[in-house]
Protein backbone atom coordinates (compact mmCIF):
# COMPACT_ATOMS: atom_id res chain seq x y z
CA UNK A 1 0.37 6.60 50.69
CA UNK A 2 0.92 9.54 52.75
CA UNK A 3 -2.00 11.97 53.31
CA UNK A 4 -2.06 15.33 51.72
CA UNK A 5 -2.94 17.89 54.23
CA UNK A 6 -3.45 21.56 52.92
CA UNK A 7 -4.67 22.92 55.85
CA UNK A 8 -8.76 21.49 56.00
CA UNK A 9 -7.49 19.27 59.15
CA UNK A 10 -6.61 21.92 61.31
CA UNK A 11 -9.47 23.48 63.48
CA UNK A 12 -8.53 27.04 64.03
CA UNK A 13 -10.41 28.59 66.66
CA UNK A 14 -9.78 32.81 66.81
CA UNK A 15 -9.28 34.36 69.68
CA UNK A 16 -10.15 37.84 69.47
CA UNK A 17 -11.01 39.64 72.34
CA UNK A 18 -9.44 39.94 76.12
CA UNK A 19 -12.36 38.07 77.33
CA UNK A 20 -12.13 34.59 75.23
CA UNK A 21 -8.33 35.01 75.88
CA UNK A 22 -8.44 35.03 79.69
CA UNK A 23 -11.03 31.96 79.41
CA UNK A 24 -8.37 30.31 77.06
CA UNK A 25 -5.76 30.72 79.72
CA UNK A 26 -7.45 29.36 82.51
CA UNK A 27 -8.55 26.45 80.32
CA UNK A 28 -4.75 25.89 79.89
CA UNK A 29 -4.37 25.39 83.63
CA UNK A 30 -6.55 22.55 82.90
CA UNK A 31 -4.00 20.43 80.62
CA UNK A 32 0.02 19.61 81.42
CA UNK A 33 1.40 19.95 77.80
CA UNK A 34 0.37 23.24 76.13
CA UNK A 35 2.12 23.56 72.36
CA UNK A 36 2.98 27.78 71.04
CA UNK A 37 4.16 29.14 67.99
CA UNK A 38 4.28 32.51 67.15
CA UNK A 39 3.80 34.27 63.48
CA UNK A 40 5.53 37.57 63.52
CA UNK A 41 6.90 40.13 60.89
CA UNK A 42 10.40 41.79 61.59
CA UNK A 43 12.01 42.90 58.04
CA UNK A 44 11.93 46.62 58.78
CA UNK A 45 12.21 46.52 62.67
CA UNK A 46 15.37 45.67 64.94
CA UNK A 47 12.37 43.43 67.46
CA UNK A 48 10.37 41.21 65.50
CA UNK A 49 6.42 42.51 65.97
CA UNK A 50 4.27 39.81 67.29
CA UNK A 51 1.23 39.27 65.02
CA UNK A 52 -0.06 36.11 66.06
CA UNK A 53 0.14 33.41 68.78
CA UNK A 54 -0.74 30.09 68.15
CA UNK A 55 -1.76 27.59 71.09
CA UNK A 56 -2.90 23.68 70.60
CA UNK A 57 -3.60 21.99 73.91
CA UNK A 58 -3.28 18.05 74.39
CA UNK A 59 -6.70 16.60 74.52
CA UNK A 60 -8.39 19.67 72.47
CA UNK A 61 -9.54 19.61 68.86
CA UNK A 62 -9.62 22.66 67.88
CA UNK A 63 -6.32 24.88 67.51
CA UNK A 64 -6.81 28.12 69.23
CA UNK A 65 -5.19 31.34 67.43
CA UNK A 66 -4.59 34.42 69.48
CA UNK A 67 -5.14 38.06 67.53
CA UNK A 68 -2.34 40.00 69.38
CA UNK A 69 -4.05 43.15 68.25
CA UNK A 70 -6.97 42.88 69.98
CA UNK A 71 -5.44 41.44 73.69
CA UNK A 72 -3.51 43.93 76.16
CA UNK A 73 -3.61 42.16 79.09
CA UNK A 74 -0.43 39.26 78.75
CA UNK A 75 -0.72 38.36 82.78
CA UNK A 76 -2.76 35.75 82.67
CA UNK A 77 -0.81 33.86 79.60
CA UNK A 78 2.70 35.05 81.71
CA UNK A 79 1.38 32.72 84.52
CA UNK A 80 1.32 29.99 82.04
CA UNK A 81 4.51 30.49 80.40
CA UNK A 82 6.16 30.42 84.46
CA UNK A 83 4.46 27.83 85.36
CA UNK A 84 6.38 24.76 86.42
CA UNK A 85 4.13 22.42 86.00
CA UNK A 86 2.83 23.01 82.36
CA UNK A 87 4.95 21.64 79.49
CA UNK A 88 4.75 24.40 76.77
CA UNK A 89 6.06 22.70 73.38
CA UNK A 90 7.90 24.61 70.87
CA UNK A 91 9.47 23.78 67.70
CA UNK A 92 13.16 25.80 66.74
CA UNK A 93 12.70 27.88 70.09
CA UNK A 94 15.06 30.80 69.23
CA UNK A 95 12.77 33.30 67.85
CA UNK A 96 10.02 32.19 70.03
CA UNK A 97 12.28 32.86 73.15
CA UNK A 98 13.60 36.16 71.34
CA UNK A 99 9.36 37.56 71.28
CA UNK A 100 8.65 36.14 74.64
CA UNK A 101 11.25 37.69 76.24
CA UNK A 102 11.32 41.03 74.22
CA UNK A 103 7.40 40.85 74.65
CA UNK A 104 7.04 39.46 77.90
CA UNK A 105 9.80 39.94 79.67
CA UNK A 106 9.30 36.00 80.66
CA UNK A 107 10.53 32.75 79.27
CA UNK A 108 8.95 29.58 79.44
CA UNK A 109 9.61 27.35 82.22
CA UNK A 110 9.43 23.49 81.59
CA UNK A 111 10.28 23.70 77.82
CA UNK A 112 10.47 20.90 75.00
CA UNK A 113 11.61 21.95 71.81
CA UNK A 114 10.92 19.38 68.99
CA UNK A 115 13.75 20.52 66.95
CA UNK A 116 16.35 19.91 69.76
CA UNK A 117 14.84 16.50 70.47
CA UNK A 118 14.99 15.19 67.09
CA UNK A 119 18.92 16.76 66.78
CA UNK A 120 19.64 14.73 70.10
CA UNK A 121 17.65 11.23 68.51
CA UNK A 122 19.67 11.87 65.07
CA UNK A 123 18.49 11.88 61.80
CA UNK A 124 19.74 13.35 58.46
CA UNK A 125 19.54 16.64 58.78
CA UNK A 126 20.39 18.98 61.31
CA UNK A 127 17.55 21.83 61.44
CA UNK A 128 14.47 19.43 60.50
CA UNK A 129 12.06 21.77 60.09
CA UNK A 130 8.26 21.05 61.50
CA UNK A 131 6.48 20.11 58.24
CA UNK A 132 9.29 17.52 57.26
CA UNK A 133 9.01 15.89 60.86
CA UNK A 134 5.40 15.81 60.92
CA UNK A 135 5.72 13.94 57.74
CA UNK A 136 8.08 11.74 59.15
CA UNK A 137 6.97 10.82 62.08
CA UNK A 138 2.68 10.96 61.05
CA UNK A 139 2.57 10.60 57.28
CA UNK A 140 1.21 13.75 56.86
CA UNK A 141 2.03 16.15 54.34
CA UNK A 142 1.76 19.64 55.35
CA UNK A 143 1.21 22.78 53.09
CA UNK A 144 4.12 24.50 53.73
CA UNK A 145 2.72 27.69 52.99
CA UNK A 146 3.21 31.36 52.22
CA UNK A 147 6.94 32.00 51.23
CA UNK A 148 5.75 35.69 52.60
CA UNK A 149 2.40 36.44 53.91
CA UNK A 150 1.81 39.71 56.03
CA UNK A 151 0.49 38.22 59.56
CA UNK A 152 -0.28 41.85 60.68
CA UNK A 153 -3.24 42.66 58.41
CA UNK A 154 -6.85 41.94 59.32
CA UNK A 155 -8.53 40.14 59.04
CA UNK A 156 -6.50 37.19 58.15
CA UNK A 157 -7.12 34.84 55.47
CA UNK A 158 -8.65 31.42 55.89
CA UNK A 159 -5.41 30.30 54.33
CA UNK A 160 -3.22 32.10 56.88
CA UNK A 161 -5.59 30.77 59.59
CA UNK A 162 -5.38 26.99 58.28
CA UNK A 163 -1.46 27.43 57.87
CA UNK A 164 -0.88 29.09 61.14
CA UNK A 165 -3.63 26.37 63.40
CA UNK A 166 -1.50 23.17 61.47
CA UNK A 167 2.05 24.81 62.97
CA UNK A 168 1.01 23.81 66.33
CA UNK A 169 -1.99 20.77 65.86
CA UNK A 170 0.91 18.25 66.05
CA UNK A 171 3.47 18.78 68.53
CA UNK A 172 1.63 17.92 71.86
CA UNK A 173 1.93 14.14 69.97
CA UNK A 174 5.28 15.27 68.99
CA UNK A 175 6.55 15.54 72.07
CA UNK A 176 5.06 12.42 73.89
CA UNK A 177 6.74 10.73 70.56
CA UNK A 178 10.03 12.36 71.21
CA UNK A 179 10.18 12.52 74.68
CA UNK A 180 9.75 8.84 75.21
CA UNK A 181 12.78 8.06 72.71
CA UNK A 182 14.95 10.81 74.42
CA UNK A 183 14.06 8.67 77.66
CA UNK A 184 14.55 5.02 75.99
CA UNK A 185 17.84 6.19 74.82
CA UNK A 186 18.93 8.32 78.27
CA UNK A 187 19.09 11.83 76.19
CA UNK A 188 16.47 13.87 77.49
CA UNK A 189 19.37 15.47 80.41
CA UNK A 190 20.88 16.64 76.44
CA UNK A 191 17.64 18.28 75.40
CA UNK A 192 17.58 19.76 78.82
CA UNK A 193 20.51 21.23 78.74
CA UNK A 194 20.91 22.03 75.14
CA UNK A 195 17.33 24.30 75.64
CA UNK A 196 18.73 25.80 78.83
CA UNK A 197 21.39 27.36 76.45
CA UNK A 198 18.77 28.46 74.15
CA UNK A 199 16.92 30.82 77.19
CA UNK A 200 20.71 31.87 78.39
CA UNK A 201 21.17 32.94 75.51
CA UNK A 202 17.60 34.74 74.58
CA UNK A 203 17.90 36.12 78.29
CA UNK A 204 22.03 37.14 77.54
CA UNK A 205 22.83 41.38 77.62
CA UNK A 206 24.31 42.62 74.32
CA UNK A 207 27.93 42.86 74.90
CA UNK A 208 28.07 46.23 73.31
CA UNK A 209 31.94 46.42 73.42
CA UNK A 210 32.37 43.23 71.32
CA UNK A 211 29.74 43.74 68.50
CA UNK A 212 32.90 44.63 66.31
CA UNK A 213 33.77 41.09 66.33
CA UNK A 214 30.64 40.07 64.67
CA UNK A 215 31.62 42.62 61.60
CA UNK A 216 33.72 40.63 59.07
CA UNK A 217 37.59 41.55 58.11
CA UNK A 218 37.32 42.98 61.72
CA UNK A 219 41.16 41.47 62.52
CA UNK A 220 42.63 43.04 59.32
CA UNK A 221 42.53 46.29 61.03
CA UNK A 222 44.48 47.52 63.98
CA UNK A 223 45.33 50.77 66.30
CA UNK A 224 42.76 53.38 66.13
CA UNK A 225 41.13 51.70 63.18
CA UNK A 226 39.83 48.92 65.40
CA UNK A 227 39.02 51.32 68.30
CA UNK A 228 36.93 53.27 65.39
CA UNK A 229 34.60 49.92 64.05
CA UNK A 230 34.09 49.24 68.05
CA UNK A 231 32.69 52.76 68.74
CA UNK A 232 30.76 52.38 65.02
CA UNK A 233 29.30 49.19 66.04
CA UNK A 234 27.95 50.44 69.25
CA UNK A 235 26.51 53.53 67.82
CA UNK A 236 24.86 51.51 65.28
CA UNK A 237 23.57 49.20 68.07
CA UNK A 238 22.04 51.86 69.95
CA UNK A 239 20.49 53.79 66.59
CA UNK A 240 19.14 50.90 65.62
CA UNK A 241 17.30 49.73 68.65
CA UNK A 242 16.47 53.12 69.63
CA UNK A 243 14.59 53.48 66.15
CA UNK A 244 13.68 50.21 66.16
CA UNK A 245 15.44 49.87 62.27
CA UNK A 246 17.99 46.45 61.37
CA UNK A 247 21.22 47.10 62.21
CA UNK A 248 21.67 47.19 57.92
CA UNK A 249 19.06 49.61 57.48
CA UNK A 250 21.58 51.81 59.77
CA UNK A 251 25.07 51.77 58.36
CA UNK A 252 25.80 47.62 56.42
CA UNK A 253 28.70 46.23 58.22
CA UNK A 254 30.72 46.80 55.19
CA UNK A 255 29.90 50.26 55.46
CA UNK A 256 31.18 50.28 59.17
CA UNK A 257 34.12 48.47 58.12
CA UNK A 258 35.33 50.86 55.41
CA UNK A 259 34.46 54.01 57.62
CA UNK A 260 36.82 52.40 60.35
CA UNK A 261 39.40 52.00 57.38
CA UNK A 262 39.20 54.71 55.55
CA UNK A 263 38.18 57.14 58.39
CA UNK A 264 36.55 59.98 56.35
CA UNK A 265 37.23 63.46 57.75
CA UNK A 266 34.64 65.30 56.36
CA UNK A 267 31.07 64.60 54.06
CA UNK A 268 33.30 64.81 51.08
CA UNK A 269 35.67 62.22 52.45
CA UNK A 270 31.96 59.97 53.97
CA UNK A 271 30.65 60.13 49.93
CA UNK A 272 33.76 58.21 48.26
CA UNK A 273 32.64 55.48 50.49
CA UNK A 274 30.64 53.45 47.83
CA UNK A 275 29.19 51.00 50.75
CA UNK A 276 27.09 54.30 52.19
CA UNK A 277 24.08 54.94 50.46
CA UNK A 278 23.02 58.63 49.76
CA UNK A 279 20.05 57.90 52.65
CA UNK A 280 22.13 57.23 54.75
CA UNK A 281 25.19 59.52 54.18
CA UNK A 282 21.96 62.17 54.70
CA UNK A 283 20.57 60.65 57.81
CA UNK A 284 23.89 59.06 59.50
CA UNK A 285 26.91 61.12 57.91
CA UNK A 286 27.38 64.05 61.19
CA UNK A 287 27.08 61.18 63.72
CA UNK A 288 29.35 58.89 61.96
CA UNK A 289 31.84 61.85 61.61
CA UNK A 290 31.49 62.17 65.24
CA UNK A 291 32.26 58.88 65.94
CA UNK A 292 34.96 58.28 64.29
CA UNK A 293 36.43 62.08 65.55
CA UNK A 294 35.91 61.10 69.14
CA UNK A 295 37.53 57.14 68.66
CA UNK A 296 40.33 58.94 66.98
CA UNK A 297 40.58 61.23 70.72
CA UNK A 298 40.81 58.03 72.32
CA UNK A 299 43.57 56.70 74.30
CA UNK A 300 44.95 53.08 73.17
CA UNK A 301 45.54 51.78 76.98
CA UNK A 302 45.42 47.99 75.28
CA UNK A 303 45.06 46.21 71.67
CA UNK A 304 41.47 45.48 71.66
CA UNK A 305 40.77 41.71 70.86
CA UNK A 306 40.31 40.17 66.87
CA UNK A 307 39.27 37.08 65.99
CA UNK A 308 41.50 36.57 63.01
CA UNK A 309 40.90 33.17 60.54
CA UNK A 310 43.23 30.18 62.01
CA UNK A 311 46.77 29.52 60.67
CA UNK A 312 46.95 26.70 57.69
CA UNK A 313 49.41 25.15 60.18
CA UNK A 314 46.62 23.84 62.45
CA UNK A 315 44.53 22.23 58.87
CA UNK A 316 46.49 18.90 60.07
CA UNK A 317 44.73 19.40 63.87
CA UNK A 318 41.57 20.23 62.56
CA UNK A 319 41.23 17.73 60.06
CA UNK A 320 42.53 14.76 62.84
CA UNK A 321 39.69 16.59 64.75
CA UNK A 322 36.55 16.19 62.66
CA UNK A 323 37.57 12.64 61.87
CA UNK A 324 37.25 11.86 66.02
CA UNK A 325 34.23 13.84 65.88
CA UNK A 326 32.74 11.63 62.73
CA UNK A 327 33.20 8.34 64.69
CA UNK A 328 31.59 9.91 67.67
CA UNK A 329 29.03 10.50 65.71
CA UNK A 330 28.66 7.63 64.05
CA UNK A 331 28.44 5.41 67.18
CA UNK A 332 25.53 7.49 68.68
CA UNK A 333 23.77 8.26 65.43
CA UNK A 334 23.74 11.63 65.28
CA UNK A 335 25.12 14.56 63.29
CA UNK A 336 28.44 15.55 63.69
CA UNK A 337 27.76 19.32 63.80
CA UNK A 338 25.62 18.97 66.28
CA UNK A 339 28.27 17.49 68.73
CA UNK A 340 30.83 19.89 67.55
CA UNK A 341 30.96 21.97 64.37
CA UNK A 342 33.50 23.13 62.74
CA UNK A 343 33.44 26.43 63.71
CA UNK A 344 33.54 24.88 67.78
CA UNK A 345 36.53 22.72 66.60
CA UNK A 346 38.24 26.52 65.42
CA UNK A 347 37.24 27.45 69.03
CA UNK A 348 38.80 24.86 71.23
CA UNK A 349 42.20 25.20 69.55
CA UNK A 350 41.99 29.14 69.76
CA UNK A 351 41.27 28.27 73.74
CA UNK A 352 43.87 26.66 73.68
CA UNK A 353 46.58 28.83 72.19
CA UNK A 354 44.99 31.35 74.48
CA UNK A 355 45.48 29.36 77.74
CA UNK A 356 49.41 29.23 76.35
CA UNK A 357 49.18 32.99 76.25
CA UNK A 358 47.72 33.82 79.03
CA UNK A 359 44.44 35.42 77.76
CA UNK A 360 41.05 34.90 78.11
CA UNK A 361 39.14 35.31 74.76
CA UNK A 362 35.61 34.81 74.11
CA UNK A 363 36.61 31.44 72.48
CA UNK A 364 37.71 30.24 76.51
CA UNK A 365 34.43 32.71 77.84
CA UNK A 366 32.29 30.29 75.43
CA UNK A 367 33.98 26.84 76.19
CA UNK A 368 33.05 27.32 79.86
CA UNK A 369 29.67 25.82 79.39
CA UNK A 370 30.95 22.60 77.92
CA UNK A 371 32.98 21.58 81.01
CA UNK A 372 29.93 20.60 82.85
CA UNK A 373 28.14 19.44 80.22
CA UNK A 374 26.90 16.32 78.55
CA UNK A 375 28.92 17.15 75.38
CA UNK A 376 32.56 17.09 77.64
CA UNK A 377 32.33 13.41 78.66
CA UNK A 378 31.03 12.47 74.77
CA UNK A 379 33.71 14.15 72.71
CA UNK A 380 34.93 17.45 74.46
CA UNK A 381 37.68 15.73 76.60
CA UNK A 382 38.96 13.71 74.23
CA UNK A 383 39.02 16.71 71.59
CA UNK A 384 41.01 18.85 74.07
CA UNK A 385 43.60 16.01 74.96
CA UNK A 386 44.11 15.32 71.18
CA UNK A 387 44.99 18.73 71.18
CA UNK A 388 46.94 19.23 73.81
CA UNK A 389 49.14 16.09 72.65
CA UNK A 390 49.27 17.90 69.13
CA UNK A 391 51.00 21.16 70.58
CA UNK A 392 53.55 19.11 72.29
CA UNK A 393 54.10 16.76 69.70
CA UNK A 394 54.40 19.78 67.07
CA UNK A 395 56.66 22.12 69.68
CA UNK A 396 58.93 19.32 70.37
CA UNK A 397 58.82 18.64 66.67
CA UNK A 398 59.75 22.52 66.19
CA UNK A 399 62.98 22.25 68.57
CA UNK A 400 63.91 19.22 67.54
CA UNK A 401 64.13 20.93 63.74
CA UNK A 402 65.53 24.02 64.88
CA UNK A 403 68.49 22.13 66.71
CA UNK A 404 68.85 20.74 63.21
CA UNK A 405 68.99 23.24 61.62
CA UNK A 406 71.58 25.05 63.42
């Protein structure tokens, strides 16, 4: 019978004031596994706003929650987060990373993320989420909370408190659990690596002239039309961040993409566009007539890069693809999508017709990091040889038709 735990177990401890939260940090220089979560609220802002930090320290009862409000000085848990010696536990990293290092301006060194470690050990699902390992591994059911509770207001309720103190009381056992598999079974050098791409990525510049690929339909357009949704989505970027709005809340990327199509001349021309609302035709309309005046001024020295949806002709490749990847998977137990995904299966062939080309797409700019890594001697090489043998196989194929034919 598994036990029902709606938050009484937890111990939350508040942390309040600078003073208690410098004593808490030296106190963690005391322990070698320190466990963090974060609670944060980010549906009107481009950052997410911290509202709460979470801390549960191996050995320690209680569960120690940090009021961000109330604490100004960060140098003390900085040291912490850099230092090499102290295991700081996380569970599904990414938005931790994204505060720390918008917050911060630091990352944490000597990182185990649950979520990783349990995708490298295998399981059903891909993105187990905390509560449903905790059961799994512990028994114990976990209230899984608020769908959406406002962490910034004060003070917090008891039921925030218990909810927030039971996100962190069980992953310093967590991670002895899953750290001694990930040894038994010679994966922790995956984790490793796969959380060294997580804090690459957090620590990654925005690569302002390629935001246009993230906008859907971006390859249907061409010329100055494509030139126009690159300057858009850097304009947007910069508004966005610079009034700390989501990028939506801005101009929708369907709105970018039919200003970029339609290329409106005037505010008459910006209102027909039924993907602008009247806000923010009012706010936005002059700059995005400005944009789109100076992109059309532009010279076209080169066709800017698409990313346009792979012929049906490679469905045969692809398909022969994910059926290597399958058995891979099924001899080391884990997911297939989390050796390759579908979406990384699209990428290796697009490297590939790119190396044939002569370019160097993001698709090849991305692949770098798998020649090195743990995932090229488990299924990478053997993907890109299958490949490789396809494109002969089908070229030859193609002559060998043509010569036919004639």
């Amino acid at each position: 019978m598994k036990e029902a735990c709606f938050g009484h177990e937890a111990n939350p401890c508040l942390i309040n004031n600078q003073q208690a939260f410098d004593t808490l940090c030296e106190v963690m220089y005391t322990v070698n596994v320190v466990a963090l979560d974060t609670e944060f609220i980010r549906e009107r802002t481009f950052y997410p706003k911290l509202a709460l930090l979470q801390i549960a320290l191996v050995g320690h009862e209680q569960q120690y929650l940090v009021d961000v409000l109330n604490i100004q000085d960060w140098s003390g848990f900085c040291s912490v987060l850099k230092n090499k010696t102290i295991v700081k536990v996380l569970h599904g990293c990414t938005e931790d990373l994204e505060i720390f290092q918008h917050q911060f301006a630091v990352l944490p060194e000597l990182l185990f993320d649950t979520q990783i470690a349990q995708r490298c050990l295998g399981g059903e699902e891909l993105q187990l989420g905390y509560n449903r390992l905790v059961e799994k591994e512990f028994a114990v059911v976990l209230n899984s909370g608020p769908t959406r509770s406002d962490w910034l207001q004060r003070p917090l309720a008891d039921y925030q408190m218990s909810y927030a103190a039971n996100d962190v009381k069980y992953l310093p056992a967590l991670y002895e659990l899953l750290k001694s598999r990930l040894e038994a079974q010679a994966r922790l050098a995956w984790h490793d690596e796969e959380v060294s791409a997580q804090k690459a990525h957090a620590l990654a510049d925005t690569d302002f002239d390629r935001l246009y690929l993230r906008i859907a339909n971006h390859w249907r357009l061409c010329g100055h039309a494509l030139l126009a949704l690159q300057r858009l989505a850097i304009w947007r970027e910069q508004v966005a961040e610079r009034e700390d709005l989501p990028r939506g809340f801005v101009i929708t990327d369907t709105g970018l993409y039919d200003l970029a199509r339609c290329n409106p001349k005037d505010r008459k021309g910006l209102s027909r566009l039924h993907s602008l609302k009247p806000a923010q035709l009012k706010r936005y309309g002059a700059q995005c007539l400005e944009v789109l005046a100076d992109a059309a001024q532009m010279p076209l020295e080169k066709e800017l890069v698409v990313i346009a949806p792979l012929s049906k002709v490679y469905r045969p490749l692809i398909a022969q693809l994910k059926q290597s990847v399958q058995g891979r998977s099924d001899d080391l137990g884990v997911r297939p999508e989390f050796l390759v995904s579908k979406k990384q299966l699209i990428a290796l062939v697009r490297a590939h017709q790119d190396r044939q080309r002569g370019l160097s797409g993001q698709e090849c700019t991305v692949l770098k990091t798998w020649q090195t890594g743990w995932r090229f001697s488990v299924i990478v090489e053997e993907l890109q040889q299958q490949i490789e043998c396809w494109f002969v196989e089908n070229a030859l194929g193609s002559v060998i038709k043509n010569h036919e034919d004639s």
